[in-house]
C-alpha atoms as a PDB file:
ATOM      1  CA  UNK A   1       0.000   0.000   0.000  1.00  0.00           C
ATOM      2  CA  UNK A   2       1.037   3.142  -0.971  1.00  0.00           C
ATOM      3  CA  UNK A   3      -0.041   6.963   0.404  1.00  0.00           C
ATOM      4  CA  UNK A   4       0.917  10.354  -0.575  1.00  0.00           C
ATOM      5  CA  UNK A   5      -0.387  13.745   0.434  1.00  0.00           C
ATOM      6  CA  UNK A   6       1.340  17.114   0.204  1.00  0.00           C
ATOM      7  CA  UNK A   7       3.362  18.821   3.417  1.00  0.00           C
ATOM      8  CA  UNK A   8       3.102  22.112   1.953  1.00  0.00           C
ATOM      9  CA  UNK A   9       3.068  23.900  -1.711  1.00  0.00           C
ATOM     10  CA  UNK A  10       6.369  22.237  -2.452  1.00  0.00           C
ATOM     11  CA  UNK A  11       7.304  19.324  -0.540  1.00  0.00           C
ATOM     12  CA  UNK A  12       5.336  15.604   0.472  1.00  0.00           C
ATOM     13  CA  UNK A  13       4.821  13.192   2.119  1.00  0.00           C
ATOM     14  CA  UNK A  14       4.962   8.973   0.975  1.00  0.00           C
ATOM     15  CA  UNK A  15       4.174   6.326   3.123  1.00  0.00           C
ATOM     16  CA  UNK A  16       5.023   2.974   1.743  1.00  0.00           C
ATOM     17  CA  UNK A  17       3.787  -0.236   3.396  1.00  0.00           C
ATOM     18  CA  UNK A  18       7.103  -2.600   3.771  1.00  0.00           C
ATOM     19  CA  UNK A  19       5.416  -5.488   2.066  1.00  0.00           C
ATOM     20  CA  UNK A  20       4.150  -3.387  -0.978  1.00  0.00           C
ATOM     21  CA  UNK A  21       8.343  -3.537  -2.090  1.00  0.00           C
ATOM     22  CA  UNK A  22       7.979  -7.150  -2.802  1.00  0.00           C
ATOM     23  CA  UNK A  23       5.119  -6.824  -5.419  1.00  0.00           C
ATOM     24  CA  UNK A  24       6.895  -3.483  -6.473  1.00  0.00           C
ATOM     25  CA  UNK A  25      10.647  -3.840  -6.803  1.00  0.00           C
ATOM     26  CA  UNK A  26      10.726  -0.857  -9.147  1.00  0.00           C
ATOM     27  CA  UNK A  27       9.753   1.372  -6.492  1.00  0.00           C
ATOM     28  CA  UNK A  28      13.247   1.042  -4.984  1.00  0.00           C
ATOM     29  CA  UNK A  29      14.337   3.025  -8.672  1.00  0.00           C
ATOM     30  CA  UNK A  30      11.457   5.442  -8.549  1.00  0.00           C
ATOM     31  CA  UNK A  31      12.059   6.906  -4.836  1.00  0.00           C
ATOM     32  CA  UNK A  32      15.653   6.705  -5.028  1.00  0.00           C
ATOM     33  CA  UNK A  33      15.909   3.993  -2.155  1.00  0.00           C
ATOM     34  CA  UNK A  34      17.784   0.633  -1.698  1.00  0.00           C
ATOM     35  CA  UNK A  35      17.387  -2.444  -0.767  1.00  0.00           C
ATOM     36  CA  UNK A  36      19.874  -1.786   2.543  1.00  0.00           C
ATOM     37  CA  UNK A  37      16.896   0.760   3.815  1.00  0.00           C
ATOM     38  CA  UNK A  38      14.227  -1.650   3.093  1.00  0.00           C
ATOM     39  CA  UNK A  39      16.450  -4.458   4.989  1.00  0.00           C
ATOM     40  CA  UNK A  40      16.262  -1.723   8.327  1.00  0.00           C
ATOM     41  CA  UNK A  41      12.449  -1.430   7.948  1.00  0.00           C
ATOM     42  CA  UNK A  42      12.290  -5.374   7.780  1.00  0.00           C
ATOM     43  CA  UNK A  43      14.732  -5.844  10.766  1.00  0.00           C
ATOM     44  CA  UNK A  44      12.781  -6.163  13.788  1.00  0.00           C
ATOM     45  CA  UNK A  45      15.720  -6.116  16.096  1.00  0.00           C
ATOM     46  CA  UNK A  46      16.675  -2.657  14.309  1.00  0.00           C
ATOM     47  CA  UNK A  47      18.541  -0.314  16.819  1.00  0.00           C
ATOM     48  CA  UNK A  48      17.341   3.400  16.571  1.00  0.00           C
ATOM     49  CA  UNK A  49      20.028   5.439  14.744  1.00  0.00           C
ATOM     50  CA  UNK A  50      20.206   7.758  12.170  1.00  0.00           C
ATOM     51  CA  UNK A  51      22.583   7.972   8.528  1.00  0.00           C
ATOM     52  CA  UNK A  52      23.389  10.208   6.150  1.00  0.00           C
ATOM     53  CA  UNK A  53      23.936   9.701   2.195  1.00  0.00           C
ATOM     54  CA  UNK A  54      25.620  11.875   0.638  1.00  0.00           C
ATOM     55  CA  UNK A  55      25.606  10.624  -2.595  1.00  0.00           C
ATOM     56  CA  UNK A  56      22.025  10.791  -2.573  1.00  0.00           C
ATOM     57  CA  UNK A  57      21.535  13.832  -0.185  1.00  0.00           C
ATOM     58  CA  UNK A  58      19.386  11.757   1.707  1.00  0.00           C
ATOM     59  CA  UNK A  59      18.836  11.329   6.174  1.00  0.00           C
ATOM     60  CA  UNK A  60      17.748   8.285   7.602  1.00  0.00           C
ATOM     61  CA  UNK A  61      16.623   7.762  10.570  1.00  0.00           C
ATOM     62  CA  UNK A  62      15.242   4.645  12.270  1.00  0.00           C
ATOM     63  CA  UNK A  63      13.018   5.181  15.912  1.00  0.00           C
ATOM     64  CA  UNK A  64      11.531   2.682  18.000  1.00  0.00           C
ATOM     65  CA  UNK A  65       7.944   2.370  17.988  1.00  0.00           C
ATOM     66  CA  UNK A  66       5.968   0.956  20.808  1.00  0.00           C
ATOM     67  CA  UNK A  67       3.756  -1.930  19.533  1.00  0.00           C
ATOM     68  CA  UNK A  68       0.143  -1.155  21.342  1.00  0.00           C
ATOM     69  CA  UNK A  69      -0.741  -5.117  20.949  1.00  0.00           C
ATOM     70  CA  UNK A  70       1.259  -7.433  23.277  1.00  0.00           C
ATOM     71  CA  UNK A  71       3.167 -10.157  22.163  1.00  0.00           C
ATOM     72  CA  UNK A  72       4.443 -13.222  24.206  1.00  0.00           C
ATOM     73  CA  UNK A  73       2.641 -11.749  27.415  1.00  0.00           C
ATOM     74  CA  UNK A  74       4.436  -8.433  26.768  1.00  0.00           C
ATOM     75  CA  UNK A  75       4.413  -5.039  24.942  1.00  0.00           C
ATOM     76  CA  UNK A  76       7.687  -4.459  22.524  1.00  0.00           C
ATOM     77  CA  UNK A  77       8.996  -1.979  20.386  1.00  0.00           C
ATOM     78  CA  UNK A  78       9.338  -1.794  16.797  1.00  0.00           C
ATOM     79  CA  UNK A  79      11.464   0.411  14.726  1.00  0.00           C
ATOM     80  CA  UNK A  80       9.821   2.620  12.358  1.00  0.00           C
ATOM     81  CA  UNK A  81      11.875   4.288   9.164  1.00  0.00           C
ATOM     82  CA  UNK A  82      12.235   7.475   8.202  1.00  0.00           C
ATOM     83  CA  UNK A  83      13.893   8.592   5.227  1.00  0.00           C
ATOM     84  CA  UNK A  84      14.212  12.920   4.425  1.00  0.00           C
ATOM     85  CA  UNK A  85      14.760  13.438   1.163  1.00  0.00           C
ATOM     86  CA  UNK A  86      15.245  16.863  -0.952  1.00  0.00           C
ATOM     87  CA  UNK A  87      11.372  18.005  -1.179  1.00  0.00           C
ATOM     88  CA  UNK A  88       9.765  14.752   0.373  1.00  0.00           C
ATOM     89  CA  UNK A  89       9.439  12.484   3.521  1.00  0.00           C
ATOM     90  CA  UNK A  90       9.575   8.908   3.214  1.00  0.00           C
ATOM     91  CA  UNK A  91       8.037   6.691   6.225  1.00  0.00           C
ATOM     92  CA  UNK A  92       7.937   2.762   5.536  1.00  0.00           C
ATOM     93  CA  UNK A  93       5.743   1.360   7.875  1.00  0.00           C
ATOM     94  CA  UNK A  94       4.651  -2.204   9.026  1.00  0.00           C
ATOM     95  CA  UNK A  95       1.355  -4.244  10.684  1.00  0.00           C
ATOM     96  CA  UNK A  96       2.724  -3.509  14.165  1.00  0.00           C
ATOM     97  CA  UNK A  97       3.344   0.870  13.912  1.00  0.00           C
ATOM     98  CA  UNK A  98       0.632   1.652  11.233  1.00  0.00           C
ATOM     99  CA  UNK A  99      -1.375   2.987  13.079  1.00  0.00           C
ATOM    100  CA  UNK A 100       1.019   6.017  13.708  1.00  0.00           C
ATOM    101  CA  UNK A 101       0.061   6.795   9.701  1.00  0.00           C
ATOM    102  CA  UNK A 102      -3.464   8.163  10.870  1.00  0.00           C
ATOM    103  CA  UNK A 103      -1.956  10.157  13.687  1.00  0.00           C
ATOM    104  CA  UNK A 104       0.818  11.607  11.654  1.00  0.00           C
ATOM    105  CA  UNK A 105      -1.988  12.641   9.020  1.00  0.00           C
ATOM    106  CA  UNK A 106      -4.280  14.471  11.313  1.00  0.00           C
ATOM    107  CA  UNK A 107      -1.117  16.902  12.718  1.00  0.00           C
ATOM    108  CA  UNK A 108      -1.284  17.346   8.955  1.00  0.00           C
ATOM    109  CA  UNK A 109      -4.872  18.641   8.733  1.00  0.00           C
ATOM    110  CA  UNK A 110      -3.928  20.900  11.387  1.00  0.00           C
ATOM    111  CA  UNK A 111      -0.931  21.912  10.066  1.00  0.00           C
ATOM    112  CA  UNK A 112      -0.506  21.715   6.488  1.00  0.00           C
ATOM    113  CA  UNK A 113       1.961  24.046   5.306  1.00  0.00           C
ATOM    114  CA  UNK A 114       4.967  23.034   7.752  1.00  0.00           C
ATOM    115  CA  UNK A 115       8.724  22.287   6.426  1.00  0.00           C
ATOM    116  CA  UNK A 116       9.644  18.740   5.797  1.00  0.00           C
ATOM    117  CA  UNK A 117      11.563  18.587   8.665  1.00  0.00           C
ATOM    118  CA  UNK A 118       9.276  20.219  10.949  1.00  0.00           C
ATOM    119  CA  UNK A 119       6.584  17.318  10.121  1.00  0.00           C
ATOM    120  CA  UNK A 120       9.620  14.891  11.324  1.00  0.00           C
ATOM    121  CA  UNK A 121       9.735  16.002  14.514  1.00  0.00           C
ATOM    122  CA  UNK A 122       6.591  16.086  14.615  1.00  0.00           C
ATOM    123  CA  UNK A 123       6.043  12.667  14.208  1.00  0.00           C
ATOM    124  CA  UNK A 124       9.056  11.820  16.516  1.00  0.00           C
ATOM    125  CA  UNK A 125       7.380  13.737  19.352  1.00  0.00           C
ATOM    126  CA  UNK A 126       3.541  11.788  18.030  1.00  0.00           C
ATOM    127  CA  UNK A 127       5.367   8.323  18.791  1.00  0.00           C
ATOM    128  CA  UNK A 128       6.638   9.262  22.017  1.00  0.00           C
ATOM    129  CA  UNK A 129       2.840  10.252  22.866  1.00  0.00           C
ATOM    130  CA  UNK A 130       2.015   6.946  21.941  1.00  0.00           C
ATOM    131  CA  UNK A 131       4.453   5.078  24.798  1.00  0.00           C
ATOM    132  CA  UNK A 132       2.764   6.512  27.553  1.00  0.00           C
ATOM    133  CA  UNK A 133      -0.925   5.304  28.042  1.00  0.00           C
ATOM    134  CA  UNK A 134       0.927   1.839  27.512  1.00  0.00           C
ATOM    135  CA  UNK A 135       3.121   3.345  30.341  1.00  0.00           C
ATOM    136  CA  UNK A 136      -0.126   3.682  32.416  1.00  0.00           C
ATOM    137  CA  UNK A 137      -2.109   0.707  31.312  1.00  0.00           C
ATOM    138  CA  UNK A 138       1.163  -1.350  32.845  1.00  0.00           C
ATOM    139  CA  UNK A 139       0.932   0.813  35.980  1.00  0.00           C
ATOM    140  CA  UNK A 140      -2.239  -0.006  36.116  1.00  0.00           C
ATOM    141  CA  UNK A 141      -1.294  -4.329  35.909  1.00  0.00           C
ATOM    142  CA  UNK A 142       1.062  -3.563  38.405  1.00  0.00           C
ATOM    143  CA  UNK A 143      -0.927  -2.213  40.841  1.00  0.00           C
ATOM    144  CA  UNK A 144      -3.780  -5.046  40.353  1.00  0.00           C
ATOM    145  CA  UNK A 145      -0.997  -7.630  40.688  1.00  0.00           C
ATOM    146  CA  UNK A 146       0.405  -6.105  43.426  1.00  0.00           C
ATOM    147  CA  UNK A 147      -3.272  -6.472  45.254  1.00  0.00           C
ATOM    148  CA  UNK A 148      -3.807  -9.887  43.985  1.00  0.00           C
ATOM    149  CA  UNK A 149      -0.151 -10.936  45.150  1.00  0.00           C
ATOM    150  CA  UNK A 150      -0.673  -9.430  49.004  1.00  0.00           C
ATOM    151  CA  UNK A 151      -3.944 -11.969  49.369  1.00  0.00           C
ATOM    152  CA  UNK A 152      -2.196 -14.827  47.454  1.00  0.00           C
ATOM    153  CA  UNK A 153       1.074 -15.121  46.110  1.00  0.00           C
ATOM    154  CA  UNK A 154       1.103 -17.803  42.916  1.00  0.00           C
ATOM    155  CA  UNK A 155       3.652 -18.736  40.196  1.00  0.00           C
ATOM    156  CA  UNK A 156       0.995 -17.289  37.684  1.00  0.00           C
ATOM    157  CA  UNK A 157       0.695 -13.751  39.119  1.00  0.00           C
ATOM    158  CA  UNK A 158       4.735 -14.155  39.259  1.00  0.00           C
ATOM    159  CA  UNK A 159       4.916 -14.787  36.043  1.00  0.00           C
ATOM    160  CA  UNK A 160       2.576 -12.095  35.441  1.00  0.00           C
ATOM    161  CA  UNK A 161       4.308  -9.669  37.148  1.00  0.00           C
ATOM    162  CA  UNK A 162       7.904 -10.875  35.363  1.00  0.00           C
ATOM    163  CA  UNK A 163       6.319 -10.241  31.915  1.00  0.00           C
ATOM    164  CA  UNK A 164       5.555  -6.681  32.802  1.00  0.00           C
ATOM    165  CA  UNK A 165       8.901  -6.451  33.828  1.00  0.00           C
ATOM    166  CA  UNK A 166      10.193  -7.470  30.437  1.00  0.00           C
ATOM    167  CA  UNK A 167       8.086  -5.450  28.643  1.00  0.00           C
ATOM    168  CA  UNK A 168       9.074  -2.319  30.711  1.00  0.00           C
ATOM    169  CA  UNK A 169      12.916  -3.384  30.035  1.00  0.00           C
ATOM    170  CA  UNK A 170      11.976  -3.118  26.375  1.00  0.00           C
ATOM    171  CA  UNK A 171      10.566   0.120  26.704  1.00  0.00           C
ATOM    172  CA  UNK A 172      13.320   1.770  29.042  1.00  0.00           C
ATOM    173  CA  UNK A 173      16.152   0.447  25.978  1.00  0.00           C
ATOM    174  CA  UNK A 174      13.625   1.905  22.946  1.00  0.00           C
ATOM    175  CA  UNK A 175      13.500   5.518  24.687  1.00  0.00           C
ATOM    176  CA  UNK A 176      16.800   6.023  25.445  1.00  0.00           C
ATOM    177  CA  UNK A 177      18.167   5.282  22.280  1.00  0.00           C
ATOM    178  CA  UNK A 178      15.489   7.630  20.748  1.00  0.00           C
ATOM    179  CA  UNK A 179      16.947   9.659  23.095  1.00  0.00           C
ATOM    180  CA  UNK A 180      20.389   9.506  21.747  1.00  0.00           C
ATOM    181  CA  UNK A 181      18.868   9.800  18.276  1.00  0.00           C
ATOM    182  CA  UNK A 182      17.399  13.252  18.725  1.00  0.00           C
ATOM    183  CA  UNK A 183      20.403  14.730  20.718  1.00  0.00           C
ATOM    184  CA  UNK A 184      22.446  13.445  17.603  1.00  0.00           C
ATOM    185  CA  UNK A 185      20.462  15.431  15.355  1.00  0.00           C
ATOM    186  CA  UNK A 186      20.464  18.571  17.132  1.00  0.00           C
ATOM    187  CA  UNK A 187      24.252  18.298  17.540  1.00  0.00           C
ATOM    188  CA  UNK A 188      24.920  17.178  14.200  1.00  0.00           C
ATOM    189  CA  UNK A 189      25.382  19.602  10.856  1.00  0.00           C
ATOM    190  CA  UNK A 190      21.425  19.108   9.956  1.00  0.00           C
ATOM    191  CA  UNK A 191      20.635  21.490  12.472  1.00  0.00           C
ATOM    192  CA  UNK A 192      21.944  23.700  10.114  1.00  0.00           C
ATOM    193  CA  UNK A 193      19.336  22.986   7.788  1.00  0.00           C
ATOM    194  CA  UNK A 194      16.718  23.930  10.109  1.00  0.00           C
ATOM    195  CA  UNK A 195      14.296  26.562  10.423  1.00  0.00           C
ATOM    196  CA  UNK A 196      13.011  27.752  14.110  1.00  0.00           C
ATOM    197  CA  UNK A 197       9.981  25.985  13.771  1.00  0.00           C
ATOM    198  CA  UNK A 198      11.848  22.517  13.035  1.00  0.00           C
ATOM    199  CA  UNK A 199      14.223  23.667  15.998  1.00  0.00           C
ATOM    200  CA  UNK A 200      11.479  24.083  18.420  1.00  0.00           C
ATOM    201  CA  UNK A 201       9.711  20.748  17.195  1.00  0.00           C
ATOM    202  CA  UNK A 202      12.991  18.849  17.956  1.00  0.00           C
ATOM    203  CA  UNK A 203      13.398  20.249  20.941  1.00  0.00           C
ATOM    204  CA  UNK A 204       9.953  19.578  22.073  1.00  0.00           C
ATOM    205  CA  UNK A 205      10.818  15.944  21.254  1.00  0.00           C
ATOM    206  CA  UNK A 206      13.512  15.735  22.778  1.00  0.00           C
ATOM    207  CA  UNK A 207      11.812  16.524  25.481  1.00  0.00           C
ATOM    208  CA  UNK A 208       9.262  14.937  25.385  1.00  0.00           C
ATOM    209  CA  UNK A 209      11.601  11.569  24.750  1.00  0.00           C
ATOM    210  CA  UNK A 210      13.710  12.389  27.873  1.00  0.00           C
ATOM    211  CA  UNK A 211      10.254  12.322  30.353  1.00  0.00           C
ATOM    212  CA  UNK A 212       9.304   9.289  28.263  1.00  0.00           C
ATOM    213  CA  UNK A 213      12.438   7.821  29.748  1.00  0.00           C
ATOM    214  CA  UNK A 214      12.588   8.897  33.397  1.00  0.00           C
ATOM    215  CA  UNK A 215       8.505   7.447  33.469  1.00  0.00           C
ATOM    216  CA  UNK A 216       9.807   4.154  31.762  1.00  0.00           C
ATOM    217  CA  UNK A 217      13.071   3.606  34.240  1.00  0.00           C
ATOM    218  CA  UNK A 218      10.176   4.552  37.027  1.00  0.00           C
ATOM    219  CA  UNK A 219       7.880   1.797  36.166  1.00  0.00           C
ATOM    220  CA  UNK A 220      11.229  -0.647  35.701  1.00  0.00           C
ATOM    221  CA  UNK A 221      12.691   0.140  39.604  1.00  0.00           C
ATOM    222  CA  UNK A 222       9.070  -0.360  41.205  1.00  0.00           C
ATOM    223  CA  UNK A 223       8.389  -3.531  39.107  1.00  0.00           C
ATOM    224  CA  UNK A 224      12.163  -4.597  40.420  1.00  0.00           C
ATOM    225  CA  UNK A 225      11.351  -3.745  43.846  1.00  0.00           C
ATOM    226  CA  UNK A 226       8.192  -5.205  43.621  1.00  0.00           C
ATOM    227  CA  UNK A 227       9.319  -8.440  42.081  1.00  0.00           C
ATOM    228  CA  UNK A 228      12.935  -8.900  44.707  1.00  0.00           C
ATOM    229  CA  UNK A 229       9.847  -7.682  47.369  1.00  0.00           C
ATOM    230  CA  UNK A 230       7.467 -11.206  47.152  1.00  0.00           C
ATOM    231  CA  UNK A 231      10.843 -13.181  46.001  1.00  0.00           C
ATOM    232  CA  UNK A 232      11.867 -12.495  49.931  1.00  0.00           C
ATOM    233  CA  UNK A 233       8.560 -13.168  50.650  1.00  0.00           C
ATOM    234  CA  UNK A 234       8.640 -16.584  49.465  1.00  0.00           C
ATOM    235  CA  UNK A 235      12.004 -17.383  50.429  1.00  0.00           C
ATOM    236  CA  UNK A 236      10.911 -16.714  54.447  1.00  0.00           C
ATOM    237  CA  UNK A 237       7.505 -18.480  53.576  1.00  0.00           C
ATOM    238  CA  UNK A 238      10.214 -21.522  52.501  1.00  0.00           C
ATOM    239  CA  UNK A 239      11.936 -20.560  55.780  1.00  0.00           C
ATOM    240  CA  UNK A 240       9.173 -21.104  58.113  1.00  0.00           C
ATOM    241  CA  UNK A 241       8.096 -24.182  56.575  1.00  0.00           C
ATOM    242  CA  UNK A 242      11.710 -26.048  56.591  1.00  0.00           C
ATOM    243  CA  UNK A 243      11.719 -24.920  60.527  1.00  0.00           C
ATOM    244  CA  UNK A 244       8.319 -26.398  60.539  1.00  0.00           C
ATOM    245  CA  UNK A 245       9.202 -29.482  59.292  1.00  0.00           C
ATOM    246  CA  UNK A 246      12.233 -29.416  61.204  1.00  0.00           C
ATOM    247  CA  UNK A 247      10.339 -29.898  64.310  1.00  0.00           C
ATOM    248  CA  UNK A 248       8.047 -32.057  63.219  1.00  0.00           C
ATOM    249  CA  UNK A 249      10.719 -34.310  62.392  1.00  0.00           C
ATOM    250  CA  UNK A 250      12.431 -33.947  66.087  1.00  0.00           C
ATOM    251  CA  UNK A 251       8.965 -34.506  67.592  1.00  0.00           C
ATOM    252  CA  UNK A 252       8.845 -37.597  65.564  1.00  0.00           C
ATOM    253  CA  UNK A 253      11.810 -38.915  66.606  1.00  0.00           C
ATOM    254  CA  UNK A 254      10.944 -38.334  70.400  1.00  0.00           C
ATOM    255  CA  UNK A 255       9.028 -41.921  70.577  1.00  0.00           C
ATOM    256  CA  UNK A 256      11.817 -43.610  68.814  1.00  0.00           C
ATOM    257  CA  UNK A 257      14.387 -42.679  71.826  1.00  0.00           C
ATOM    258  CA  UNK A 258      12.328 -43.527  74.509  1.00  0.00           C
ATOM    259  CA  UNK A 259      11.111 -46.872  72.994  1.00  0.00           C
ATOM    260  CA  UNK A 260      14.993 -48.103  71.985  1.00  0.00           C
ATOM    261  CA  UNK A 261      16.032 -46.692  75.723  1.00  0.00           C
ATOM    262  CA  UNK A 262      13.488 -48.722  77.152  1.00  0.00           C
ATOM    263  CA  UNK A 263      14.141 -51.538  74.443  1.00  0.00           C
END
């Protein structure tokens, strides 16, 4: 699938489904892409970075994405790629971050009219939006395991609790290399290129990414705490029933002595 709407009176925008590029090699040709940048929207385990080609006069940058439908028992991230070419924006999305597409267009309703790279950052700062009702909705697990777990502690609601853990490990890694990302970009020569609006829209992302983080590393410490928290807990529940046992046992034996004594 293939969308394209104008940014302004010169420049626009083309989204381009990742799939679409194996029914349509020639598109590779038409947009002045290769097959390397197709291979980074295809990579799952794609770190978030950003390259420039100079040959083709072209910035790429790939972001992590949070993936609003849990897999494995957990939410993950998925990178998302953006490539800025002279007079047009290129995003290649996938199943798990298309939905960003629809959110991307309506800042464009709003704002039509924008620089190319001002729409970028705008969409930078629209995924980081994105992370934090998952944020909450894992909060919100937490706290329901964590009532759950005071009445009963099982190996389910451990498990439970673990996978939240996971996912929030997933989450803390994706924002801080967006992080790094952004500060690249406002430290590297492209800033040059930029107008104050697309200054103040990456700063606002960057931002934005940076309180992403610090809520993310929150989340992680509690769900650490909470999880080394009823590990103790069953460790002195294991405790009490070993010294249990333990005099059970010595009881037990009590009969034996006097019987052989008297034997």
């Amino acid at each position: 699938m293939i969308s394209m709407r104008p940014i302004n009176e010169t420049d626009s925008w083309l989204n381009i489904d990742v799939d679409t590029f194996a029914s349509r090699p020639d598109l590779l040709s038409q947009y002045g892409l290769d097959e390397e940048i197709v291979e980074y929207a295809l990579d799952r385990n794609e770190r978030a970075r950003t390259e420039y080609d100079r040959e083709r006069n072209t910035f790429i940058i790939i972001y992590n994405v949070p993936n609003p439908i849990k897999q494995d028992y957990r939410y993950e991230t998925v990178p998302m790629t953006f490539i800025v070419q002279p007079k047009r924006l290129i995003t290649i999305s996938n199943e798990a971050n298309a939905y960003l597409i629809p959110e991307f267009s309506r800042y464009l309703d709003a704002n039509f009219g924008v620089s190319v790279f001002t729409f970028l950052f705008a969409s930078l700062y629209t995924v980081s939006e994105q992370y934090f009702p998952l944020v909450e909705k894992i909060n919100q697990e937490r706290d329901q395991l964590n009532q759950v777990l005071r009445q009963k502690t099982t190996k389910q609601n451990l498990f439970a609790l673990s996978d939240l853990a996971t996912g929030v490990v997933y989450f803390v890694s994706a924002t801080k290399q967006n992080v790094v990302l952004l500060e690249q970009l406002r430290t590297q020569f492209m800033s040059r290129l930029l107008d104050e609006a697309a200054r103040e829209e990456l700063e606002d992302s960057l931002i934005e990414a940076k309180q992403l983080v610090e809520m993310t590393q929150l989340t992680s410490t509690i769900l650490h705490q909470l999880s080394g928290t009823y590990n103790n807990v069953l460790n002195n529940n294991l405790n009490d029933t070993m010294k249990l046992l333990t005099i059970v046992s010595i009881l037990l034996t009590i009969p034996d002595i006097i019987t052989s004594f008297f034997g």
